[in-house]
Protein backbone atom coordinates (compact mmCIF):
# COMPACT_ATOMS: atom_id res chain seq x y z
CA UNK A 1 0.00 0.00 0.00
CA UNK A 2 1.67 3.17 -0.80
CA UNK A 3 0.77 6.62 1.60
CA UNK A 4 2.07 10.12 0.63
CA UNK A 5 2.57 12.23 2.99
CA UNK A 6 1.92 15.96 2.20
CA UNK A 7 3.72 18.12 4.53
CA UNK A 8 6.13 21.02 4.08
CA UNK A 9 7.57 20.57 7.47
CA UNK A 10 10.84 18.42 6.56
CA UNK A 11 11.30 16.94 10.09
CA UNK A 12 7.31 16.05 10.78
CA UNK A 13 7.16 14.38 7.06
CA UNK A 14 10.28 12.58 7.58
CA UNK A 15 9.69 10.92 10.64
CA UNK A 16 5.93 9.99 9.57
CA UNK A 17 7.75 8.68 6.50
CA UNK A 18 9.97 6.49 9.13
CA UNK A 19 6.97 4.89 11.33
CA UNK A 20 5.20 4.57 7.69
CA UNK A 21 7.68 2.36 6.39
CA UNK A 22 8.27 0.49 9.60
CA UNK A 23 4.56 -0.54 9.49
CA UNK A 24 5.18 -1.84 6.23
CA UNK A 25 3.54 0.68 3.75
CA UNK A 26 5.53 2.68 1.26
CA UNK A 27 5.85 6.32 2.15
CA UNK A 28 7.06 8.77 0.45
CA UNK A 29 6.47 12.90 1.21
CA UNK A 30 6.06 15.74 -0.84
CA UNK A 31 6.11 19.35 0.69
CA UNK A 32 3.75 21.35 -1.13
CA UNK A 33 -0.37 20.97 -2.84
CA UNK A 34 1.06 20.96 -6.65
CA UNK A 35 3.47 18.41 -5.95
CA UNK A 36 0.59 16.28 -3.88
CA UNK A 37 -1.69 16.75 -7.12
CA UNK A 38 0.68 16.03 -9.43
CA UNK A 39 1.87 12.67 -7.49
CA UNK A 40 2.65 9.79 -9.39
CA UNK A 41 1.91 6.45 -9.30
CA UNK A 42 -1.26 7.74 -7.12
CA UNK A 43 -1.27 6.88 -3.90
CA UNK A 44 -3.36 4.06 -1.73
CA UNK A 45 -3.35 6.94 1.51
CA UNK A 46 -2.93 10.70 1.31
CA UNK A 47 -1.91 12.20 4.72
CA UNK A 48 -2.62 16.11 3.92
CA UNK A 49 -1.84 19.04 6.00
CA UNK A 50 -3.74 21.91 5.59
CA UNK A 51 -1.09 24.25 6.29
CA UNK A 52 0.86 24.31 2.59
CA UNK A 53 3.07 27.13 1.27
CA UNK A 54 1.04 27.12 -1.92
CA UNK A 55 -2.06 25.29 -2.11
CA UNK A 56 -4.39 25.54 1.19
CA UNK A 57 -4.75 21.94 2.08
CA UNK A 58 -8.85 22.10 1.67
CA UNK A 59 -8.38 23.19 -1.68
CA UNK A 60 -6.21 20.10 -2.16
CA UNK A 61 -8.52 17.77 -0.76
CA UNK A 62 -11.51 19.14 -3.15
CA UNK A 63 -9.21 18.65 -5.83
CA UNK A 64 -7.72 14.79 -4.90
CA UNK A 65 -10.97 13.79 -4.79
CA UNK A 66 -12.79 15.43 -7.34
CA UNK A 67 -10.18 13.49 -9.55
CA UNK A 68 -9.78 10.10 -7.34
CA UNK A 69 -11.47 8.44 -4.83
CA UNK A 70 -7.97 7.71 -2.63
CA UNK A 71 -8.03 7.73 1.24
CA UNK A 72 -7.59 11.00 2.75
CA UNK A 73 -6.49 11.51 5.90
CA UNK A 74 -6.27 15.71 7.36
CA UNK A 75 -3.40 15.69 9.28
CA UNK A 76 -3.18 19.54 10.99
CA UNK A 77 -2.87 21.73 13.97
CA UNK A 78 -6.17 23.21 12.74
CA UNK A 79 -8.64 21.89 15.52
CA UNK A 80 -11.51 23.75 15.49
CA UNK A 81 -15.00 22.05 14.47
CA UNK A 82 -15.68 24.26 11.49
CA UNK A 83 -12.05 23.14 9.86
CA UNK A 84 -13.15 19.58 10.33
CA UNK A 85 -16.85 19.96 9.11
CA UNK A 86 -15.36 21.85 5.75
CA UNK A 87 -12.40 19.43 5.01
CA UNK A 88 -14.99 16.36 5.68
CA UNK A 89 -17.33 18.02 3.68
CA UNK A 90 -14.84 18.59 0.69
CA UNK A 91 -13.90 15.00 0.71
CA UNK A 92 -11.50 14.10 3.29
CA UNK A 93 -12.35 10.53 5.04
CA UNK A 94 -10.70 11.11 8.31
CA UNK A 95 -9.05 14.14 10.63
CA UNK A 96 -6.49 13.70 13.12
CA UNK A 97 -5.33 17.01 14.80
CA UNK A 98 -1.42 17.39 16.41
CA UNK A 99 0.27 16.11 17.76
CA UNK A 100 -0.91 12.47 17.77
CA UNK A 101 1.27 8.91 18.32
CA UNK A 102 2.16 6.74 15.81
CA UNK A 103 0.05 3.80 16.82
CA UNK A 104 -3.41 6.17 16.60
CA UNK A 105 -2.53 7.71 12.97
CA UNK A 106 -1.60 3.57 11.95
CA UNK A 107 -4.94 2.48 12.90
CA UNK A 108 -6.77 5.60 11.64
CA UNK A 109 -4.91 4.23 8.12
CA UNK A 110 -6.29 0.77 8.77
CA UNK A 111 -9.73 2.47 8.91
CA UNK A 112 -9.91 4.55 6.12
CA UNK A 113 -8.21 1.59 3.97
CA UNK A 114 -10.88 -0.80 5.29
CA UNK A 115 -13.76 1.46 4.36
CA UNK A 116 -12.65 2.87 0.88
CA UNK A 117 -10.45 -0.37 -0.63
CA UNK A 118 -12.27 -2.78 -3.05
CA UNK A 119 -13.72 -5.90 -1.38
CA UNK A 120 -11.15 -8.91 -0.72
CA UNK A 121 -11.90 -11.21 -3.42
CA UNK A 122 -13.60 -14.50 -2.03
CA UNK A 123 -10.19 -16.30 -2.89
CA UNK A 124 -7.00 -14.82 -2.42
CA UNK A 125 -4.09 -16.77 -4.59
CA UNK A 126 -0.28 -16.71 -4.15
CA UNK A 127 1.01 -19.41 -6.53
CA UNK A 128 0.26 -22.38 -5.14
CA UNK A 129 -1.53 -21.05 -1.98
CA UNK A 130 -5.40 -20.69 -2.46
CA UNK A 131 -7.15 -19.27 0.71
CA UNK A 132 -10.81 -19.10 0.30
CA UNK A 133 -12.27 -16.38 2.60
CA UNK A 134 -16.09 -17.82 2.33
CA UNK A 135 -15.29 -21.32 2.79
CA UNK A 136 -12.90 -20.95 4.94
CA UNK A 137 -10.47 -23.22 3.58
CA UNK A 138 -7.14 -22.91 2.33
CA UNK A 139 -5.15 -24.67 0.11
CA UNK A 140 -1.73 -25.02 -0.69
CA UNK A 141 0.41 -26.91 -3.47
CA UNK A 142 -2.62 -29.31 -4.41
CA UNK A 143 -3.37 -29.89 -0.92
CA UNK A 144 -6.12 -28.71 1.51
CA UNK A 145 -4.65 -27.65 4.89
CA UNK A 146 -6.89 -27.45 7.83
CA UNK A 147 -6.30 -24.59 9.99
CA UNK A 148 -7.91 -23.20 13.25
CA UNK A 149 -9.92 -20.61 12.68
CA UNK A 150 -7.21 -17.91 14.30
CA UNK A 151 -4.72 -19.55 11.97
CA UNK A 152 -6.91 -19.00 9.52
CA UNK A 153 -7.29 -15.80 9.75
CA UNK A 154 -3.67 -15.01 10.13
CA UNK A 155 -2.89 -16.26 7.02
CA UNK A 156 -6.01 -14.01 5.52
CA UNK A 157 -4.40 -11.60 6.73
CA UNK A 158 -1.29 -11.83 5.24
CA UNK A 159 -2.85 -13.49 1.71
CA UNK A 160 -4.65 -10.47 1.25
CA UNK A 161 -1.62 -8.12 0.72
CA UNK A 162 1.20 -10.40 -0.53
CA UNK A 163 4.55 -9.08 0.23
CA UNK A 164 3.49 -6.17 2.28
CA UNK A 165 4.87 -6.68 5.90
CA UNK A 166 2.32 -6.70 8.46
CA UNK A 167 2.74 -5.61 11.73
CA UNK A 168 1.96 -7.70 14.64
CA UNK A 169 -0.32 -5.27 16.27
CA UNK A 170 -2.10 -5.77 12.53
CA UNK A 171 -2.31 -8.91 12.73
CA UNK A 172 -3.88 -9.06 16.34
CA UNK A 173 -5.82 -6.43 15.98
CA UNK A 174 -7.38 -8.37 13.16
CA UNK A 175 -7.60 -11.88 14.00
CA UNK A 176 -8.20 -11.41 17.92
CA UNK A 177 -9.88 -7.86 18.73
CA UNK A 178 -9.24 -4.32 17.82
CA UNK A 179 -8.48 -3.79 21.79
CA UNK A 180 -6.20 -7.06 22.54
CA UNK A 181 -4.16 -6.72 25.72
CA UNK A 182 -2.76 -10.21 26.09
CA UNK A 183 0.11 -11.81 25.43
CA UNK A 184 1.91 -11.15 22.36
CA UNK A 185 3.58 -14.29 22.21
CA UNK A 186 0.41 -16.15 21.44
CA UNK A 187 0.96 -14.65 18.19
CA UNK A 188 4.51 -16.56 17.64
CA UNK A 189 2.37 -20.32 19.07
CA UNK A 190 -0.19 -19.82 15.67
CA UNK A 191 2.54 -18.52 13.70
CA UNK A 192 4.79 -21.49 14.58
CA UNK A 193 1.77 -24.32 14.23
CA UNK A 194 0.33 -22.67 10.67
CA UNK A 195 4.55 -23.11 9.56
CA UNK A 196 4.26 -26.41 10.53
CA UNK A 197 0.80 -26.97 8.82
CA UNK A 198 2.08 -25.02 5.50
CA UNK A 199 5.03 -27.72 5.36
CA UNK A 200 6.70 -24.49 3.87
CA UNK A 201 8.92 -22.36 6.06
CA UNK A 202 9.75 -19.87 3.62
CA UNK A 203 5.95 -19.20 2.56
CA UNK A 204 5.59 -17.01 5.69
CA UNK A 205 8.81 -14.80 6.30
CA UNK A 206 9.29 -13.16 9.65
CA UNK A 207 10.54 -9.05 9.13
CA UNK A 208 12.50 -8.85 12.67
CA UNK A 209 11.38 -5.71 14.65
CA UNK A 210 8.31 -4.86 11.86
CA UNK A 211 6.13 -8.23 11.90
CA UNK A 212 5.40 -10.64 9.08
CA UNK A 213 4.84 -10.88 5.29
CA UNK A 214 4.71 -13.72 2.40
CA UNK A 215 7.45 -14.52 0.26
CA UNK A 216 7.59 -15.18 -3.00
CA UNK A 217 4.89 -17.23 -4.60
CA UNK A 218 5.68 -20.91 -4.92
């Protein structure tokens, strides 16, 4: 999934740039409206400030999505009610006023991308791996594979963005609850067992201090 961030403040884009990639996405940040309008290949996520040296950042949201229909995310100091109604109103799908933590704007990206991406298709293939989300049943190099349902949906998870690293607060998050407190750890027990089930360590790679991903197909 690829997020641009549209910010002219070098050190704020940067390090939103930084947790962006670290979550897996790729980030990239431009510092002014034309260059945000002019952005190519379009982006999955637009994080827009409303504070640009050329453009005002409304402006810019009327125009992304007069042209698109790409997540936007307002991403300002601006925190009155009557900025939010009128950058809502012109199109934006979320606001998030500074400062804010990295974990928050990450799920508020999870949101938007849930609401405004195309449906997962009812089978999701990576070469030989088939996992079909309405059965419930996955498949893998001619074989069916039965899975628990939380390794199931771990490997949903993953099968529905090959390649992209997941985090492992994504991956909870999705296949236990949005407010998991447990133990992480359970995590690495289904991860483990659905390896073993697989028969194919290298299916499933492990990205050490960012979470989890597929490799490439088989």
């Amino acid at each position: 999934m690829r997020v641009l961030v549209v910010e002219d403040d070098a050190g704020i884009a940067d390090s939103l740039v930084r947790g962006l990639d670290g979550a897996g996405y790729e980030a990239r940040s431009v510092g002014s409206g034309r260059a945000a309008l002019a952005a190519a290949p379009q982006p999955d996520v637009v994080l827009l400030d409303l504070g640009l040296p050329d453009i005002d950042g409304v402006e810019v949201c009327r125009l992304l999505r007069r042209g698109s229909d790409v997540a936007i995310i307002v991403v300002t100091a601006r925190g009155e009610e009557g900025d939010r109604v009128v950058a809502l109103d012109e199109g934006a799908d979320d606001y998030l006023v500074k400062p804010f933590g990295l974990a928050e704007l990450l799920a508020r990206v999870r949101a938007v991308l849930r609401r405004t991406r195309p449906q997962e298709p009812e089978v999701l293939v990576h070469g030989s791996l088939a996992v079909d989300v309405r059965m419930h049943k996955v498949e893998f190099g001619g074989r069916e594979i039965p899975l628990t349902p939380k390794e199931f949906d771990i490997l949903q998870c993953l099968a529905a963005d090959p390649g992209r690293v997941v985090t492992r607060q994504e991956i909870l998050e999705r296949a236990w609850d949005a407010h998991w407190y447990g133990p992480t750890k359970v995590l690495d027990v289904h991860m483990a067992a659905l390896r073993r089930k697989l028969g194919s360590p290298r299916l499933i790679e492990t990205v050490y201090g960012r979470g989890f991903r597929l490799g490439p197909a088989e």
